[in-house]
C-alpha atoms as a PDB file:
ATOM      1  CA  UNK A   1       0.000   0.000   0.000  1.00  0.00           C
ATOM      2  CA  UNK A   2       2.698   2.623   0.903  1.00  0.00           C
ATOM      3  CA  UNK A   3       4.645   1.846  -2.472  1.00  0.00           C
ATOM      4  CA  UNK A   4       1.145   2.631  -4.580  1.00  0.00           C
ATOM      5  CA  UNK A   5       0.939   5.490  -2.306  1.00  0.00           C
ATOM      6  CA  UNK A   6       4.710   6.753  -2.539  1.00  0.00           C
ATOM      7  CA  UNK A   7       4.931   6.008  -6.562  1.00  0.00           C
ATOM      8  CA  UNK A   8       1.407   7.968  -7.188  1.00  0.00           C
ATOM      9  CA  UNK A   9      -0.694   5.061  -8.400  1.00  0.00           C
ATOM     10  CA  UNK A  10      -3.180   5.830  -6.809  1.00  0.00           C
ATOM     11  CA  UNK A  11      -5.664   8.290  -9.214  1.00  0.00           C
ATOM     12  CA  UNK A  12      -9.046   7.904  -7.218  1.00  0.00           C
ATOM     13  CA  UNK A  13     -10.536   7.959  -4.080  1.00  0.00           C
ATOM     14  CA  UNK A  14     -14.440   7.951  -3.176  1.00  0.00           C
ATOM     15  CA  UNK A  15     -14.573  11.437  -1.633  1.00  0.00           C
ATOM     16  CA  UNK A  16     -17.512  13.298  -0.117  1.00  0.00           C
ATOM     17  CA  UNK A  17     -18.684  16.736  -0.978  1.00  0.00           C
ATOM     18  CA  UNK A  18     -16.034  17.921   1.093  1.00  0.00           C
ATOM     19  CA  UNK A  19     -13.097  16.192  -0.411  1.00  0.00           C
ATOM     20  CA  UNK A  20     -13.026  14.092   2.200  1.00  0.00           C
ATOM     21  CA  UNK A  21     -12.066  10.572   2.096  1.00  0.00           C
ATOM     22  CA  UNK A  22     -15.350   8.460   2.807  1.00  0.00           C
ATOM     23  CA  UNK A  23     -16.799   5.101   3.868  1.00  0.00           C
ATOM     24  CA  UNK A  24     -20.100   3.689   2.968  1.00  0.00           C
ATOM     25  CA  UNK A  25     -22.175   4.415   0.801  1.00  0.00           C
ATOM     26  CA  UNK A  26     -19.981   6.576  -0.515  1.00  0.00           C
ATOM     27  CA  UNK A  27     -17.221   4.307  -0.759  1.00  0.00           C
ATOM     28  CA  UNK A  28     -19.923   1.210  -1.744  1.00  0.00           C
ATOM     29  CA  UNK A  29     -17.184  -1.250  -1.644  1.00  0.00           C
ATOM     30  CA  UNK A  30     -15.485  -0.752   1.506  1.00  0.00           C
ATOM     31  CA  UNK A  31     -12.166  -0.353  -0.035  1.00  0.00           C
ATOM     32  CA  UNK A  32      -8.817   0.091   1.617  1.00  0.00           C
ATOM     33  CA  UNK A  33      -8.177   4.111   2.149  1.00  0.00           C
ATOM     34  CA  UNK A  34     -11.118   4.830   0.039  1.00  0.00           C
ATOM     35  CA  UNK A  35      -9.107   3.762  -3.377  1.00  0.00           C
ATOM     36  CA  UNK A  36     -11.104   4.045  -6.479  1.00  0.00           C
ATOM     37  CA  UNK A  37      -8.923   3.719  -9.247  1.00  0.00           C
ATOM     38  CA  UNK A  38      -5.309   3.029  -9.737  1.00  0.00           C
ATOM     39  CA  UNK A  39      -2.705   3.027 -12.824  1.00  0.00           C
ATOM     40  CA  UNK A  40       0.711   1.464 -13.405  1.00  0.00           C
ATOM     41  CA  UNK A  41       3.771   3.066 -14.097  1.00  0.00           C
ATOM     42  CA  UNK A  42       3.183   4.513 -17.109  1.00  0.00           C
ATOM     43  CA  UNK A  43      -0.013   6.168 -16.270  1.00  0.00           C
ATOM     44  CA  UNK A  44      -1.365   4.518 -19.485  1.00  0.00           C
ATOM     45  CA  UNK A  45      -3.685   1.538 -17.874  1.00  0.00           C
ATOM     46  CA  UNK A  46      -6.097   2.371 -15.298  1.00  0.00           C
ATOM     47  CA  UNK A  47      -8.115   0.118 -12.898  1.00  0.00           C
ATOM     48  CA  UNK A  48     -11.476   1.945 -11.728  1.00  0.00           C
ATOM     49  CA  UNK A  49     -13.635   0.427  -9.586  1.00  0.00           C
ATOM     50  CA  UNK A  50     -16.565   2.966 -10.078  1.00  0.00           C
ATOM     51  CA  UNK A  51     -18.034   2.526 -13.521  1.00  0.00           C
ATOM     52  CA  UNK A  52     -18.695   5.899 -14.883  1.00  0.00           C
ATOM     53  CA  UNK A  53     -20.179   4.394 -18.324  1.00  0.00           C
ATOM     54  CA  UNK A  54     -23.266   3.440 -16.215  1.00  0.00           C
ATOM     55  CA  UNK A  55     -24.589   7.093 -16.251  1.00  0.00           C
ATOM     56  CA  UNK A  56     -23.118   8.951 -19.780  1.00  0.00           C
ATOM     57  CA  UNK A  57     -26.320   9.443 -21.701  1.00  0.00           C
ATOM     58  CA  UNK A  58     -29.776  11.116 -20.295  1.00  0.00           C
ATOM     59  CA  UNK A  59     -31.416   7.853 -20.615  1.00  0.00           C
ATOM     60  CA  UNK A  60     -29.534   5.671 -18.671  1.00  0.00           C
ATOM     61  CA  UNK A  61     -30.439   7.161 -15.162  1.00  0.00           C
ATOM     62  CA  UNK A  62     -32.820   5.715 -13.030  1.00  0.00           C
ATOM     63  CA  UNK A  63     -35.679   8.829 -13.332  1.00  0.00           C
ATOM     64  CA  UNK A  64     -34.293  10.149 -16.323  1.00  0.00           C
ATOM     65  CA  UNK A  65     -37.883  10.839 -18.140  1.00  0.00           C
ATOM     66  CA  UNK A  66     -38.173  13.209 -14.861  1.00  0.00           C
ATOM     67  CA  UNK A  67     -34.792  14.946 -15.310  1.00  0.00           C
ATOM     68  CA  UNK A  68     -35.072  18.464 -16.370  1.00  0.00           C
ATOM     69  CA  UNK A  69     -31.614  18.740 -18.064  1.00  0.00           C
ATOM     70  CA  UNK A  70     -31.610  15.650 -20.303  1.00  0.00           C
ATOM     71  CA  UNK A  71     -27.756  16.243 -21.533  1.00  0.00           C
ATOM     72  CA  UNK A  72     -24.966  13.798 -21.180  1.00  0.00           C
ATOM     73  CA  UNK A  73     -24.460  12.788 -17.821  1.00  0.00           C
ATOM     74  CA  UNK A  74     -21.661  14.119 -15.699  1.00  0.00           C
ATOM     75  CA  UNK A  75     -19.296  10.717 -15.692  1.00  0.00           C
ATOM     76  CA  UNK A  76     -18.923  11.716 -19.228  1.00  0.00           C
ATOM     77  CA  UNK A  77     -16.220  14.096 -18.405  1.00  0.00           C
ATOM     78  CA  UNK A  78     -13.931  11.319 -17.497  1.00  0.00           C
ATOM     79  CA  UNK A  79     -14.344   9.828 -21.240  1.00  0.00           C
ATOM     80  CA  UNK A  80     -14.192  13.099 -23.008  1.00  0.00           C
ATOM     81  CA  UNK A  81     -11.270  14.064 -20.617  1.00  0.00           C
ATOM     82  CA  UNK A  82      -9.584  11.158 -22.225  1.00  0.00           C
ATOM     83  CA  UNK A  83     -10.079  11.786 -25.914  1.00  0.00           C
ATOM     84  CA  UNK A  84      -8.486  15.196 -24.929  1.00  0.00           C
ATOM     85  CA  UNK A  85      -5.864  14.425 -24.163  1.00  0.00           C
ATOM     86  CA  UNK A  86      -5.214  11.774 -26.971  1.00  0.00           C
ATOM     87  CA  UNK A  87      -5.667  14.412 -29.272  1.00  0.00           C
ATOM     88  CA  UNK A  88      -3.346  17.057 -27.492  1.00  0.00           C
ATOM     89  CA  UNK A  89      -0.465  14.083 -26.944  1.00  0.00           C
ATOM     90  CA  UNK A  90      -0.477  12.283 -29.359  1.00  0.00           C
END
């Protein structure tokens, strides 16, 4: 734990609204030190926990016909985040 913590590979935590690190339900899995996601060395492959693609489109929330902004959902940043910075790096 101390080497994921020392070499940065750790990218996500389950965090409250106050950017605090959090236990159930926040943190729905009980994992250690509230880790969400993690990469390897290179920064290149990440393991997330959390799976953002469950909410990206209007439709796929629970009460969706109810919503009164029906644009992409906000775990879409993390995919548009990532075609970003494709396009910027490579």
């Amino acid at each position: 734990m101390e080497k994921l913590k020392s070499e940065g590979h750790i990218t996500f935590k389950y965090m409250d609204k106050n950017g605090k690190e959090s236990n159930y339900p926040i943190n729905p899995n009980g994992s250690v030190d509230s880790i969400a996601g993690l990469t390897d060395s290179t920064g290149r492959v990440l393991g997330l926990m959390p799976h953002p693609e469950r909410y990206i489109r209007p439709t796929q929330h629970p009460h969706w016909s109810r919503l009164k902004n029906k644009t992409d959902g906000d775990r879409m940043t993390i995919f548009n985040n990532a075609v970003r910075f494709i396009k910027e790096n490579f």
